[in-house]
C-alpha atoms as a PDB file:
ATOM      1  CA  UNK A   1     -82.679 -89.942  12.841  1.00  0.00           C
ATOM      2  CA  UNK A   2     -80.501 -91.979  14.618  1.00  0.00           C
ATOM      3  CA  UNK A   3     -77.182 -90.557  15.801  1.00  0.00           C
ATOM      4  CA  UNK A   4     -73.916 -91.789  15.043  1.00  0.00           C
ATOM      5  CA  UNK A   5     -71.050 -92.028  17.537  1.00  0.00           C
ATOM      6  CA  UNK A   6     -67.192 -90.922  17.553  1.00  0.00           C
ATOM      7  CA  UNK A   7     -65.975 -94.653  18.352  1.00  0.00           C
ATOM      8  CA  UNK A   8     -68.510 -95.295  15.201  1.00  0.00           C
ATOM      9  CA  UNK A   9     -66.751 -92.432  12.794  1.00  0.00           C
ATOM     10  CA  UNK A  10     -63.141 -93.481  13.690  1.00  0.00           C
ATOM     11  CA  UNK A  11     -63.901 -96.582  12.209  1.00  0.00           C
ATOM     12  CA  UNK A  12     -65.636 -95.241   9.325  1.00  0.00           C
ATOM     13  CA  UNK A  13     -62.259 -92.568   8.899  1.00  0.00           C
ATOM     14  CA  UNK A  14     -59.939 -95.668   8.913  1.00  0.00           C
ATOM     15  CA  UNK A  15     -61.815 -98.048   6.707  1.00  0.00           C
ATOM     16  CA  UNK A  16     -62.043 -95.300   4.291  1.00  0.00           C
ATOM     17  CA  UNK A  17     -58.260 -94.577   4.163  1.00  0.00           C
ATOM     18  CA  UNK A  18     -57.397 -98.621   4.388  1.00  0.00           C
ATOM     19  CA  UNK A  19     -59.631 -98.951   1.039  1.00  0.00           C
ATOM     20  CA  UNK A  20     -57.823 -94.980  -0.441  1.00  0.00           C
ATOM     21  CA  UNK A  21     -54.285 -96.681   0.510  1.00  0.00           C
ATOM     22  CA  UNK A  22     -55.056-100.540  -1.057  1.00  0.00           C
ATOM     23  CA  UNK A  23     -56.267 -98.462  -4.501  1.00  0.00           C
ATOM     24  CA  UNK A  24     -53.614 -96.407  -4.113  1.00  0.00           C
ATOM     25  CA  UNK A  25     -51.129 -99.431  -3.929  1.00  0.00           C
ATOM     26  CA  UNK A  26     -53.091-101.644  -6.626  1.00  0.00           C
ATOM     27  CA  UNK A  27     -52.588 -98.356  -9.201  1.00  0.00           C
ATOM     28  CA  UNK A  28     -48.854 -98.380  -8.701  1.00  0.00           C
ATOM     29  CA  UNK A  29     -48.421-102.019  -8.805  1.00  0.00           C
ATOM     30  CA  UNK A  30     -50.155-101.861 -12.684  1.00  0.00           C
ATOM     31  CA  UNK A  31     -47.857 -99.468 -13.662  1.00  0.00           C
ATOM     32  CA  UNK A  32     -44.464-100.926 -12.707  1.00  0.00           C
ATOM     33  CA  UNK A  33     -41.931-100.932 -15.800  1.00  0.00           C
ATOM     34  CA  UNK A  34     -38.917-103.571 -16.118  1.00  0.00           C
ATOM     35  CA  UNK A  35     -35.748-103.227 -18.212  1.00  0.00           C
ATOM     36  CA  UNK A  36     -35.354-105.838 -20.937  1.00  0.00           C
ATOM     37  CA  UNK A  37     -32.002-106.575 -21.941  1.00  0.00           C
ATOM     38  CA  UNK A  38     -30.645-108.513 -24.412  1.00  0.00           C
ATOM     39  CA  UNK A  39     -27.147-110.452 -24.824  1.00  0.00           C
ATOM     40  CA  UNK A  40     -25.448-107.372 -26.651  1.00  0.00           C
ATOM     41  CA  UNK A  41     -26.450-104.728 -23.945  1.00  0.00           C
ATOM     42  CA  UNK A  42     -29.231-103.192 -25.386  1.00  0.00           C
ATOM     43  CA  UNK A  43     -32.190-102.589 -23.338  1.00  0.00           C
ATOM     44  CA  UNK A  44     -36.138-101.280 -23.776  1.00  0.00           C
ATOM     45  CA  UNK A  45     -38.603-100.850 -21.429  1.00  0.00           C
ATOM     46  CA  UNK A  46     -41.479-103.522 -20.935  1.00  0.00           C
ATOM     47  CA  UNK A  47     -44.433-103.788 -18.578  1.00  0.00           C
ATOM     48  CA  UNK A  48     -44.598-107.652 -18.513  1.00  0.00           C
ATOM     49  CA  UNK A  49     -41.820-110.203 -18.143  1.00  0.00           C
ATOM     50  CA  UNK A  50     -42.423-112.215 -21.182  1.00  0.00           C
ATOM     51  CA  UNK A  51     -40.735-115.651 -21.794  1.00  0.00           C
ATOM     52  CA  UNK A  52     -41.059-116.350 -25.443  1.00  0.00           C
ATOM     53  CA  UNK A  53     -37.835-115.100 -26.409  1.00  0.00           C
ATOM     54  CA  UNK A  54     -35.420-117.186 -28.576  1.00  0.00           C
ATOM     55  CA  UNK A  55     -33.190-118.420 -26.430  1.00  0.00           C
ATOM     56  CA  UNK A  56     -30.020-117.450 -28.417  1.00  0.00           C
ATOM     57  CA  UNK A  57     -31.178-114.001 -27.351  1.00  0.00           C
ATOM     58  CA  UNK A  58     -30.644-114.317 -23.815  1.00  0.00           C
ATOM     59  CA  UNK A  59     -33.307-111.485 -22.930  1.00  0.00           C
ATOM     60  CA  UNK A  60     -32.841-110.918 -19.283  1.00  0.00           C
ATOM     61  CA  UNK A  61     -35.093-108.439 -16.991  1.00  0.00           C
ATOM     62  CA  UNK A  62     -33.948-105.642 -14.516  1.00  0.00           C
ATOM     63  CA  UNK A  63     -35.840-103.685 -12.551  1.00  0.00           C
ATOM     64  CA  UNK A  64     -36.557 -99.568 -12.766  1.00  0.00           C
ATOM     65  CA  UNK A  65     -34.562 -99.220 -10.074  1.00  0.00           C
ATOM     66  CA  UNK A  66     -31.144-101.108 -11.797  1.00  0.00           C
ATOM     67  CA  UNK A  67     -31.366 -99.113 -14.438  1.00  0.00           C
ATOM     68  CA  UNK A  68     -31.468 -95.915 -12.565  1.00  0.00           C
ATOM     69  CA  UNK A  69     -28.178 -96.761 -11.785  1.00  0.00           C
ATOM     70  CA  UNK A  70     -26.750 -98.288 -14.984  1.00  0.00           C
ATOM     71  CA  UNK A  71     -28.435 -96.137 -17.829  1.00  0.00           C
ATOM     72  CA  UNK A  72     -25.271 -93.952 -18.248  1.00  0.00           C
ATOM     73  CA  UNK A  73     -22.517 -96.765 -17.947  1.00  0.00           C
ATOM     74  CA  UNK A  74     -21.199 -97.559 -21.422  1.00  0.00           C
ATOM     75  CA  UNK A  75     -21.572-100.920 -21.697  1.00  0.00           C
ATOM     76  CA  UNK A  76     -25.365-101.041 -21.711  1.00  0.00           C
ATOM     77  CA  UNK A  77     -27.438 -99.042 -24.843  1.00  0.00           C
ATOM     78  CA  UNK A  78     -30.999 -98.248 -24.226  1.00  0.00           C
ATOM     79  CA  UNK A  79     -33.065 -98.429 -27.406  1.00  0.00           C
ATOM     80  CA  UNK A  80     -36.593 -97.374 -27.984  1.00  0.00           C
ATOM     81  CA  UNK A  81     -39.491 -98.747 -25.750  1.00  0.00           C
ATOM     82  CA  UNK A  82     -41.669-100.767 -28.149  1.00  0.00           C
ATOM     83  CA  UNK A  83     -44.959 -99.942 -28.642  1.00  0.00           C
ATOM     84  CA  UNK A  84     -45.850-103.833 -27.822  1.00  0.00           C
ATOM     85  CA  UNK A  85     -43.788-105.441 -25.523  1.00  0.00           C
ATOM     86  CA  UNK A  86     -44.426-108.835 -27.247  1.00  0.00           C
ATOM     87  CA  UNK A  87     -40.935-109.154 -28.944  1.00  0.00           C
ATOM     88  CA  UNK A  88     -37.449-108.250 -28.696  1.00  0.00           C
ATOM     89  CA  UNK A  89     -34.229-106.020 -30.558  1.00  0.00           C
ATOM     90  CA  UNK A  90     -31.520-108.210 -32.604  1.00  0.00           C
ATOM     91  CA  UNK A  91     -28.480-107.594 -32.516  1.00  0.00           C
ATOM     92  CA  UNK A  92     -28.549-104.954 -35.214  1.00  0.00           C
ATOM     93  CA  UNK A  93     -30.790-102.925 -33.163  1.00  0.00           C
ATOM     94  CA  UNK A  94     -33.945-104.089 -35.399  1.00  0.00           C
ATOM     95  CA  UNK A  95     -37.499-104.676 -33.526  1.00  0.00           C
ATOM     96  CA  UNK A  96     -38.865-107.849 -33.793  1.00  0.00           C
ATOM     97  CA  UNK A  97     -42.386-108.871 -33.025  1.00  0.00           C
ATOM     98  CA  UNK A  98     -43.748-111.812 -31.976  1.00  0.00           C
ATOM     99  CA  UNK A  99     -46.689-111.987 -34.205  1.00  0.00           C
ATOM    100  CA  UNK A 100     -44.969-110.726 -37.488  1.00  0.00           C
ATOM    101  CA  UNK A 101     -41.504-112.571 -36.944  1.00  0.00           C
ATOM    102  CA  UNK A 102     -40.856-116.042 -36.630  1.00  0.00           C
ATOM    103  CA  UNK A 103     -38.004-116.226 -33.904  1.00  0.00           C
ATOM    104  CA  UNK A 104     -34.870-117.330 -35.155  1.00  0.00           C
ATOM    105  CA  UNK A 105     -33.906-121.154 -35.604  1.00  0.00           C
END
């Protein structure tokens, strides 16, 4: 059996935390969450930027970390996260998805 040396586990140790600590990094980046907002204040939570919306919605995204800071200031209304993030609140607070709702004209 052949014998393996300290030089040769050190580098066996640090490739094995480089490939823990890319995983680790890869997991978090899947799970990052923007703030969607919309032209009356009203914001949900999406995990993709999507750029479908009508335009006379003005959808505009924020990051976690904005809204951190923002949620509780008056002007801005958080409404429920969708379910899909493939469409976007009116002005009456109403959901409207992409595939089931033809965007306004």
């Amino acid at each position: 059996m052949k014998k393996i040396s300290a030089t040769q586990w050190k580098v066996a140790a640090i490739a094995a935390a480089a490939t823990a600590l890319l995983a680790a990094s890869t997991a978090g980046a899947e799970t990052k969450t923007y703030i969607a907002c919309n032209q009356w204040n009203e914001c949900w939570k999406v995990k993709e930027h999507v750029t479908a919306y009508p335009a006379d919605v003005h959808v505009v995204y924020r990051d976690s970390a904005w809204w951190d800071q923002h949620q509780h200031d008056a002007q801005w209304r958080e409404l429920p996260d969708p379910t899909n993030d493939n469409g976007w609140y009116d002005q009456a607070g109403a959901w409207h998805d992409f595939e089931t709702t033809a965007p306004p004209r």
